[in-house]
Protein backbone atom coordinates (compact mmCIF):
# COMPACT_ATOMS: atom_id res chain seq x y z
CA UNK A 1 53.30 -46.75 -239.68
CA UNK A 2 54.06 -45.21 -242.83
CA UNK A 3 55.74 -42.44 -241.53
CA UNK A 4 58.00 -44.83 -239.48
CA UNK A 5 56.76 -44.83 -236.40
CA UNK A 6 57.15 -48.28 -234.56
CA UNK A 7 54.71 -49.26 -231.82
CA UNK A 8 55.83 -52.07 -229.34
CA UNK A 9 52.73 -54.39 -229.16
CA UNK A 10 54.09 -57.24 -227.17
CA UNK A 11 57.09 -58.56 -225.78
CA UNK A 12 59.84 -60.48 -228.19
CA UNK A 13 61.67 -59.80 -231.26
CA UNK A 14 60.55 -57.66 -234.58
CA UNK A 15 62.50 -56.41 -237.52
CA UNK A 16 61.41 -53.19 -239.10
CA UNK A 17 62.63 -53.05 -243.02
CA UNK A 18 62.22 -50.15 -245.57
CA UNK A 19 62.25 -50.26 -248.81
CA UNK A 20 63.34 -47.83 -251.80
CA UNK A 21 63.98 -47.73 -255.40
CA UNK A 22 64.24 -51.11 -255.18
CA UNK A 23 66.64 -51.47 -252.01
CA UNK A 24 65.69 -52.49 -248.92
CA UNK A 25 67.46 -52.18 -245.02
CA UNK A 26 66.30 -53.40 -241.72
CA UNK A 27 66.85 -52.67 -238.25
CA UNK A 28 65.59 -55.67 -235.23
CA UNK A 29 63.36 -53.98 -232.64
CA UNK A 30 63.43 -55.62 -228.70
CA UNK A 31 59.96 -55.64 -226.78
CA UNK A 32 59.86 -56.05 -223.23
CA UNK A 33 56.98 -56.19 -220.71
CA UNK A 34 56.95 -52.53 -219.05
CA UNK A 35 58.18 -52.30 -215.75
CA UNK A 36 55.42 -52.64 -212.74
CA UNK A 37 55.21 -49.80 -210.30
CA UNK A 38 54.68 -50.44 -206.78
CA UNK A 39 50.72 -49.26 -206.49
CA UNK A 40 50.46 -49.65 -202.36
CA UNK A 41 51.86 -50.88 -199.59
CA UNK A 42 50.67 -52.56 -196.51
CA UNK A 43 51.85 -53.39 -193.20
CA UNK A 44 51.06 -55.89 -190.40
CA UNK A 45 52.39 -56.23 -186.91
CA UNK A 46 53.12 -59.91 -185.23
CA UNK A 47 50.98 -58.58 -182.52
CA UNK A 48 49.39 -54.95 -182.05
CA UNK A 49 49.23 -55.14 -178.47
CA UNK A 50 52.62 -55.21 -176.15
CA UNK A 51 53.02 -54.57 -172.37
CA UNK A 52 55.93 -52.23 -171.88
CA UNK A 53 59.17 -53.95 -172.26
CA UNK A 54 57.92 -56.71 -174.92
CA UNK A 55 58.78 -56.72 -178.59
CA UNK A 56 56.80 -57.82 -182.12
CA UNK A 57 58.12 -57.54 -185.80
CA UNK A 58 56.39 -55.60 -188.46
CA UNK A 59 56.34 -56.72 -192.17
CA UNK A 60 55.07 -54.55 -195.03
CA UNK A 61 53.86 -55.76 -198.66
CA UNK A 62 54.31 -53.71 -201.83
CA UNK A 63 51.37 -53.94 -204.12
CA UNK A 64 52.63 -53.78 -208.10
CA UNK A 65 50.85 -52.16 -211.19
CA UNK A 66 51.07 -55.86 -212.87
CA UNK A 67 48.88 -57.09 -209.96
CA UNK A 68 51.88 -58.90 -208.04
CA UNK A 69 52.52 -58.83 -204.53
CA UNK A 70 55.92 -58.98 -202.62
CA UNK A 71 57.23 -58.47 -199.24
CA UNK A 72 59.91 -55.68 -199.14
CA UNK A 73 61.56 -53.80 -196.46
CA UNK A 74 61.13 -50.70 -196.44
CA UNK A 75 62.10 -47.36 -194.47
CA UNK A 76 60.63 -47.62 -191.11
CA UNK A 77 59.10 -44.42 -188.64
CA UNK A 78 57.00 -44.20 -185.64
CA UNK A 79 54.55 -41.00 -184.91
CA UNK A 80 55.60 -41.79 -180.87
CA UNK A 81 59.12 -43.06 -180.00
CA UNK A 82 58.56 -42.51 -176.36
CA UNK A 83 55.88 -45.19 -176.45
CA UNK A 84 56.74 -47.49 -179.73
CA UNK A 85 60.75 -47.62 -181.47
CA UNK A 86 61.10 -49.18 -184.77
CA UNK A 87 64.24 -50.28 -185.78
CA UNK A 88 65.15 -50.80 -189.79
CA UNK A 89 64.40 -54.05 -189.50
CA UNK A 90 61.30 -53.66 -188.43
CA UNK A 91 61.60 -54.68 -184.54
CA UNK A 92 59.09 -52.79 -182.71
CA UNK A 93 59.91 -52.41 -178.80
CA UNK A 94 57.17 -51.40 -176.33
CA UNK A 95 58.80 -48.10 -174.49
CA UNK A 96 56.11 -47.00 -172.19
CA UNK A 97 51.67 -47.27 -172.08
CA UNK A 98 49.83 -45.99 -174.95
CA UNK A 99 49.43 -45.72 -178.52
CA UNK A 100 52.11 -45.31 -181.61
CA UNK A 101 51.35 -45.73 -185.52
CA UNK A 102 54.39 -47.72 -187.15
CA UNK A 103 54.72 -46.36 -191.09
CA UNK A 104 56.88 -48.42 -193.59
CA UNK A 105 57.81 -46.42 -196.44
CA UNK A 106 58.39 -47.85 -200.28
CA UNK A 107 58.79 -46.48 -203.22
CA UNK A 108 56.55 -43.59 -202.48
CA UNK A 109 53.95 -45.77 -200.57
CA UNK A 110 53.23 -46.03 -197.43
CA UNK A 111 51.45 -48.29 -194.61
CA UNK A 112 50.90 -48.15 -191.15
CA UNK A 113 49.08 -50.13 -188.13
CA UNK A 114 48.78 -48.79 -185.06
CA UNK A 115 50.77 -50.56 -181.53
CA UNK A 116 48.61 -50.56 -178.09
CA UNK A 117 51.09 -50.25 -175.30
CA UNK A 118 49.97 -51.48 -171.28
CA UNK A 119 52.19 -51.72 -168.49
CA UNK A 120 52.88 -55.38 -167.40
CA UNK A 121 50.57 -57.20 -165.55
CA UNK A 122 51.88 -57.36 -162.29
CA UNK A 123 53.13 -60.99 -160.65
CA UNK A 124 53.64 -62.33 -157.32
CA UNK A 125 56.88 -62.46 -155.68
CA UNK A 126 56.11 -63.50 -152.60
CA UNK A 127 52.94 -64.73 -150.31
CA UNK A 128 53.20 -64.21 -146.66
CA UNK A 129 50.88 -66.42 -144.23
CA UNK A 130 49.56 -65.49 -140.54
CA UNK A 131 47.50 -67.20 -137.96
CA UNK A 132 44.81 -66.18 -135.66
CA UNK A 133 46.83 -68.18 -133.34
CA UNK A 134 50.21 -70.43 -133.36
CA UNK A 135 49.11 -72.13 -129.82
CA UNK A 136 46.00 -74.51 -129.95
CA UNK A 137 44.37 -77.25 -127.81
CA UNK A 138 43.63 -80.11 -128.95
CA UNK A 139 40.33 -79.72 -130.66
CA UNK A 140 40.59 -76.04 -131.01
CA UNK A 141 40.65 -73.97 -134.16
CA UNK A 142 41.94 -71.01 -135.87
CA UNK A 143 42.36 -69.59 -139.03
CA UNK A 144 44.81 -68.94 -141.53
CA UNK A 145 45.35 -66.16 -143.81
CA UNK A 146 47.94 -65.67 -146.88
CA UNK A 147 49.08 -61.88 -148.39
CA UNK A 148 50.47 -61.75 -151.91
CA UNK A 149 52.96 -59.33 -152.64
CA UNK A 150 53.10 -58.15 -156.51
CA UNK A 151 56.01 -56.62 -158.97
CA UNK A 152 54.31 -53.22 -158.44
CA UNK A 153 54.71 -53.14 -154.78
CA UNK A 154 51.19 -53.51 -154.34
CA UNK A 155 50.04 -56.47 -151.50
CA UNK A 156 46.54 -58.05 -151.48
CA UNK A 157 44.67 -61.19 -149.70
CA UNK A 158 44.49 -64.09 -151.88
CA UNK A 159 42.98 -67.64 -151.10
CA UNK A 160 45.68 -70.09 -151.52
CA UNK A 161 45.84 -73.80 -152.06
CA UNK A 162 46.43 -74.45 -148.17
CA UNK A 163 48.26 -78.08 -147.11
CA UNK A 164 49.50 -79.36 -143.86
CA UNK A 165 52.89 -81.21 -143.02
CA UNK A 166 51.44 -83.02 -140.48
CA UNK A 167 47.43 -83.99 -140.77
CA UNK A 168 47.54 -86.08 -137.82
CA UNK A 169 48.77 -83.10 -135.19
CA UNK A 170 46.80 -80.48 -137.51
CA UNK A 171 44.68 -80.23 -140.64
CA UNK A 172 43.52 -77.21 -142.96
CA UNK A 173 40.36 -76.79 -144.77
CA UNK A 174 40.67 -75.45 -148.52
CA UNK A 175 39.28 -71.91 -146.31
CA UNK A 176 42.27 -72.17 -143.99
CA UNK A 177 40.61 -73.29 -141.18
CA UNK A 178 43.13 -74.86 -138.96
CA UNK A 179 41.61 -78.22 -136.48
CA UNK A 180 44.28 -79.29 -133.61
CA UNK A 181 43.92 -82.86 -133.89
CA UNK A 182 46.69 -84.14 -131.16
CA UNK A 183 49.65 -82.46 -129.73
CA UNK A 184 52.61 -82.14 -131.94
CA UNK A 185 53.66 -79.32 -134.33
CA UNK A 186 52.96 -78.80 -137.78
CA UNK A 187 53.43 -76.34 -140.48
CA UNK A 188 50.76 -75.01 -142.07
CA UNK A 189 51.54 -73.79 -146.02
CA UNK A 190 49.45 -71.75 -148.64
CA UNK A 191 50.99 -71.65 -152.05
CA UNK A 192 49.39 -68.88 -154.50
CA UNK A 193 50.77 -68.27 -158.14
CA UNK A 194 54.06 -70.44 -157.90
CA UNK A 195 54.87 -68.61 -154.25
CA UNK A 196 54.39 -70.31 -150.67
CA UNK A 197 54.09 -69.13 -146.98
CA UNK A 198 54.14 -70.78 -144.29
CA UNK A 199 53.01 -70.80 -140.32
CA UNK A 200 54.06 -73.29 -137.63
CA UNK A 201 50.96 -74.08 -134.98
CA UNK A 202 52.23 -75.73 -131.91
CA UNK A 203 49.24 -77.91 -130.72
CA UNK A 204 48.85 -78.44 -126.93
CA UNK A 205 46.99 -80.94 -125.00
CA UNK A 206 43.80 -79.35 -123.34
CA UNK A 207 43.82 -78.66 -120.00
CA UNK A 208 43.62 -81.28 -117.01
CA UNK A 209 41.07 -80.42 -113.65
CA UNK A 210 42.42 -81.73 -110.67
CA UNK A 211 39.79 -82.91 -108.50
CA UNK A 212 40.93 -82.81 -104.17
CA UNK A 213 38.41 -84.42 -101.51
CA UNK A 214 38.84 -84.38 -97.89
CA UNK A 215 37.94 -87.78 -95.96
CA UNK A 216 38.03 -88.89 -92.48
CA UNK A 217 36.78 -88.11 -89.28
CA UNK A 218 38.98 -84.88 -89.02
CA UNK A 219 39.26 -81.93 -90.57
CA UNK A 220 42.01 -79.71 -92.46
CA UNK A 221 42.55 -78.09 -95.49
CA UNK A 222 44.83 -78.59 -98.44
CA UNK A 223 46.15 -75.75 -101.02
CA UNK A 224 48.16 -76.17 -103.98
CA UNK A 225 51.28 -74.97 -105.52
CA UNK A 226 50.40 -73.00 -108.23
CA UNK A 227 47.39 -71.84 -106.51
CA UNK A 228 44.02 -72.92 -107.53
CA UNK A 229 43.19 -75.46 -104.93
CA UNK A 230 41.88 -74.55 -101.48
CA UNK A 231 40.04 -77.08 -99.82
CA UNK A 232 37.71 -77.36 -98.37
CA UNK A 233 35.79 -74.41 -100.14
CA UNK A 234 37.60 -74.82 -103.67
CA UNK A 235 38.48 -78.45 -104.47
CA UNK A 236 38.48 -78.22 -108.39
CA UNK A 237 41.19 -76.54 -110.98
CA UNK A 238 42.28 -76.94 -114.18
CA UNK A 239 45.53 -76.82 -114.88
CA UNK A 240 47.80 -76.69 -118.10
CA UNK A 241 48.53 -80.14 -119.33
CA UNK A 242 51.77 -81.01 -118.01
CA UNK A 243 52.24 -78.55 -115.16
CA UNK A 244 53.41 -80.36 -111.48
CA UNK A 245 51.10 -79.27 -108.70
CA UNK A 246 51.86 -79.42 -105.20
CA UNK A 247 49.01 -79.92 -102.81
CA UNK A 248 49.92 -79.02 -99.32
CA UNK A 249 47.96 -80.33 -96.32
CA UNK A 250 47.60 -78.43 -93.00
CA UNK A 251 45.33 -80.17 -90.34
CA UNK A 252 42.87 -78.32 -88.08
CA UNK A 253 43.36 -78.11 -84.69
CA UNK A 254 42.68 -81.47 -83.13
CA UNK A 255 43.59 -83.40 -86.36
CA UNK A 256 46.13 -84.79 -87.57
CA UNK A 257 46.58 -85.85 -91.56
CA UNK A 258 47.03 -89.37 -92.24
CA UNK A 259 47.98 -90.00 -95.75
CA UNK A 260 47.00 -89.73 -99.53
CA UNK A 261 45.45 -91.88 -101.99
CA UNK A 262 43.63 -92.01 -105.29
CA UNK A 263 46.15 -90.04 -108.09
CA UNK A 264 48.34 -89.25 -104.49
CA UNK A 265 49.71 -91.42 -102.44
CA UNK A 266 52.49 -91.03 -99.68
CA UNK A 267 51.92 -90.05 -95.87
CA UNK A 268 53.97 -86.77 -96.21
CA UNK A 269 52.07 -83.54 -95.75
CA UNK A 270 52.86 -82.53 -99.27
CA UNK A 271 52.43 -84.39 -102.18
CA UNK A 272 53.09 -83.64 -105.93
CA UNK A 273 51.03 -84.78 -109.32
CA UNK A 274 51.67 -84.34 -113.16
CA UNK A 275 48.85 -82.60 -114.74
CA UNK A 276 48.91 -84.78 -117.94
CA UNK A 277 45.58 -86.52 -117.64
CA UNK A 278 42.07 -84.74 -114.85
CA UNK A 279 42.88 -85.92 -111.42
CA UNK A 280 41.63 -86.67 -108.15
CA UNK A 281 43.62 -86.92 -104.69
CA UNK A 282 41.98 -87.69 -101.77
CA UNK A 283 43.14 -86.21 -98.20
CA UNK A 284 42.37 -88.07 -95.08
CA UNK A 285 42.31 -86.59 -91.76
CA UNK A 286 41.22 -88.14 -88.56
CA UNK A 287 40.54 -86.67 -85.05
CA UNK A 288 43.98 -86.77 -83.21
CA UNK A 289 43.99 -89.29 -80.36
CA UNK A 290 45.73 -90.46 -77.55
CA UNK A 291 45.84 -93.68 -76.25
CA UNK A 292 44.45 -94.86 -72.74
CA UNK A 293 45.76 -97.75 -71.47
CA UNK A 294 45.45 -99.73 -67.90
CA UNK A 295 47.18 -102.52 -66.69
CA UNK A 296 45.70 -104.29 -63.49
CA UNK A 297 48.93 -105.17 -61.27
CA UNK A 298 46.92 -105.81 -58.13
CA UNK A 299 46.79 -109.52 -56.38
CA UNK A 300 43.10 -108.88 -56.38
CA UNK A 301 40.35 -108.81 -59.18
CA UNK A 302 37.63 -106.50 -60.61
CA UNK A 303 36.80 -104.60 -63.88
CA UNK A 304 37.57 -101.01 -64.82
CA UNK A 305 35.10 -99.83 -67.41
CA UNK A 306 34.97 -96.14 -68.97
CA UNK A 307 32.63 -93.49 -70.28
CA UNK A 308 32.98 -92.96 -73.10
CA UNK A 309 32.92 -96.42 -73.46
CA UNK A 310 36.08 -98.32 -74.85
CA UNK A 311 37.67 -99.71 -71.55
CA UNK A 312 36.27 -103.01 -69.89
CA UNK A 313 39.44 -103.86 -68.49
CA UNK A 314 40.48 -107.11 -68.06
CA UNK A 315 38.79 -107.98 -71.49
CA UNK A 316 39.78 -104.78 -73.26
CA UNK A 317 42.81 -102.78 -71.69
CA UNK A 318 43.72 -100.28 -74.81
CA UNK A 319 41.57 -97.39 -76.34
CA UNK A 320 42.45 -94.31 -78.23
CA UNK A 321 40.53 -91.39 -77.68
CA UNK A 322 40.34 -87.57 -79.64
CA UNK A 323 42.43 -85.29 -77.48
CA UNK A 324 40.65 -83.51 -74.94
CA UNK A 325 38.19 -86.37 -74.27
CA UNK A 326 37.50 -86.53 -70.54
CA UNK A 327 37.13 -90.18 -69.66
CA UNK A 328 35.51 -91.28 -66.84
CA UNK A 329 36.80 -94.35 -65.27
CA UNK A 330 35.20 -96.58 -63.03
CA UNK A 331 36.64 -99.28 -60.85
CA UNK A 332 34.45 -102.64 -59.85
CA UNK A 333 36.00 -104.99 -57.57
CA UNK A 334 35.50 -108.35 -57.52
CA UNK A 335 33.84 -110.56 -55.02
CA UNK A 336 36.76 -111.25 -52.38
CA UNK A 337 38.32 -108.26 -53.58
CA UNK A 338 38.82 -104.23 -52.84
CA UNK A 339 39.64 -101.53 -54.65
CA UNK A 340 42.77 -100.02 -52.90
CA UNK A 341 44.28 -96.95 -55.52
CA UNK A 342 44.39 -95.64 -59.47
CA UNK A 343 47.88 -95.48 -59.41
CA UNK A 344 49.28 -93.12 -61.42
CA UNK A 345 46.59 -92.06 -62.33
CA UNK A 346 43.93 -91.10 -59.43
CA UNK A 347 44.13 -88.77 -56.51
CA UNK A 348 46.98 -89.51 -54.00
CA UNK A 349 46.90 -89.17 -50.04
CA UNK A 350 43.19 -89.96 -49.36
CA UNK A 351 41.53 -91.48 -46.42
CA UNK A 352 38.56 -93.11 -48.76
CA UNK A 353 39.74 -94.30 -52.88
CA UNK A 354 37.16 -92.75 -55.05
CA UNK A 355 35.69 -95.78 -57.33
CA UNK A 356 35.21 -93.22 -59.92
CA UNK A 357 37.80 -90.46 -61.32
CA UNK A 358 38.34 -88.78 -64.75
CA UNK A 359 40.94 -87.94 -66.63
CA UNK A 360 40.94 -86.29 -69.59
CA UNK A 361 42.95 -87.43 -72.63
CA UNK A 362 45.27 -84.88 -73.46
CA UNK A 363 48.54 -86.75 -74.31
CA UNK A 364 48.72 -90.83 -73.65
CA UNK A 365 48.30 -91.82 -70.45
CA UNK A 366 48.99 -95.20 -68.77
CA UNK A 367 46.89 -96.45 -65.27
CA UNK A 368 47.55 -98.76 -62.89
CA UNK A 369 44.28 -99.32 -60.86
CA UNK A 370 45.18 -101.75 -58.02
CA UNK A 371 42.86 -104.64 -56.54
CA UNK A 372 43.90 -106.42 -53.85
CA UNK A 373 42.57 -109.51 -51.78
CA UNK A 374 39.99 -108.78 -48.95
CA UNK A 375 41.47 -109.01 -45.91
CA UNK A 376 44.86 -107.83 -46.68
């Protein structure tokens, strides 16, 4: 102006001169642009939400008078350092739940943005699987069931993906229903969240019924070894597969066992069998007899018959008879022949030979009825 006062209009280069009585002098005046001023500042977090434990960077942007932005570092403060640090870097760590406002300071600004703190979701460290039962039959069922165990000590029933090692002994529906398909053993395993459990199930075959009937024309019973069977008035058990039973006979009075057959065989009053399939032994007991026999040494002829019938001696000399049977035997001579004794077998010391005696069959017994020639 004309008093001398220079005004800087724009940036560059200007020389002022004055002039007087003819003389002149100058002096070069510098412009610059004036120097911005930082106008506000803002922050931002790389996430605003941690679990306790995790970490996240906060960055803050200064705001200048000119209009320009730039990303500076300024002095950093949280309201809550038992929940959120922040180091001068700007690394935020997660101390415990809750909330904390981060503040970066610059130049006399400030920003903030608030951090959410939760406690860590909690994760499985181990699953733990149990059965209803480990022992099946084949063809029965049972089911499975897995228990998580989490980082906060807490436990809970989950629904795992559920797999067999061995299908063909037993399989597992995607519910953990176990099927025992044939005898064998198999593990069963649920796997939940990257963890696995696992049951073994020892599959059995079912059991076997052993089946005893009594035949012949005597009578007895038979028991069995482990008990079960007592036959005649219980003749049917069922057994675990595998288990050896002994059947024992014992023969009533007047009987006498003769032998095994069907799944038993053998003559021996005991008899053993492998429960590994249903069974059926048979037990055969007759009517113990003794054998009658007469031999005709006489130089005469005739025929002894008997009642009961079974003798018609000479045609048929041998019969067997129940014990106790009383026989009646009677002697029929011949024409030119007599009937002189029974032998062993009739009464001794008589004046007149009964044609007729009995004798009853307690033991065997062997007679010699004698006919002789008439005349002698």
């Amino acid at each position: 102006s004309s008093s001398g006062t220079v005004t800087a209009v724009a940036a560059g280069t200007a020389t002022i001169t004055g002039t007087f009585s003819g003389k002149s002098g100058a002096v070069e005046i510098t412009v610059t642009e004036p120097t911005a001023t930082v106008t506000s500042l803002s922050v931002s977090a790389g996430t605003t939400s941690l679990e306790v434990g995790g970490t996240t960077m906060v960055t803050a942007t200064a705001a200048y008078s000119n209009g320009a932005t730039t990303t500076v570092n300024p002095s950093w403060s949280s309201d809550n350092t038992s929940v959120v640090s922040v180091s001068p870097s700007g690394t935020v760590t997660a101390m415990a739940a809750g909330t904390a406002t981060v503040t970066g300071t610059f130049n006399g600004e400030s920003g903030t943005v608030d951090i959410t703190v939760t406690e860590p979701a909690a994760t499985v460290t181990s699953v733990s699987v149990s059965a209803g039962a480990t022992d099946l039959e084949v063809g029965g069922t049972t089911m499975v069931t897995a228990t998580a165990a989490y980082s906060d000590d807490t436990t809970a029933t989950v629904n795992p993906a559920w797999s067999s090692s061995n299908t063909s002994i037993a399989s597992v529906s995607s519910s953990g229903t176990v099927t025992a398909v044939a005898a064998g053993t198999a593990t069963i395993t649920g796997t939940f969240s990257g963890k696995s459990g696992a049951v073994e199930i020892t599959v059995t075959p079912p059991p076997a019924t052993l089946t005893v009937t009594l035949a012949g024309t005597g009578s007895g019973v038979v028991t069995s070894s482990p008990s079960g069977i007592d036959c005649g008035s219980d003749c049917n058990e069922s057994y675990a597969a595998g288990t050896v039973v002994t059947l024992i006979t014992d023969a009533a009075s007047g009987s006498t066992f003769v032998g095994w057959s069907g799944d038993c065989d053998g003559s021996g009053q005991t008899t053993s069998v492998t429960m590994d399939t249903p069974r059926t032994c048979k037990a055969t007991f007759d009517v113990s007899q003794a054998i009658l026999d007469i031999n005709l040494p006489g130089n005469g002829s005739g025929t002894i018959t008997s009642t009961p019938p079974g003798i018609d001696c000479p045609d048929n000399c041998n019969q067997a008879y129940p014990i106790g049977t009383v026989v009646t035997l009677t002697a029929d001579p011949a024409a030119g022949s007599k009937f002189n004794c029974w032998g062993d077998c009739g009464p001794a010391n008589q004046r007149q030979v009964p044609t007729q005696i009995q004798v009853t069959m307690d033991s065997n017994l062997s007679c010699s009825p004698y006919f002789e020639l008439s005349g002698q």
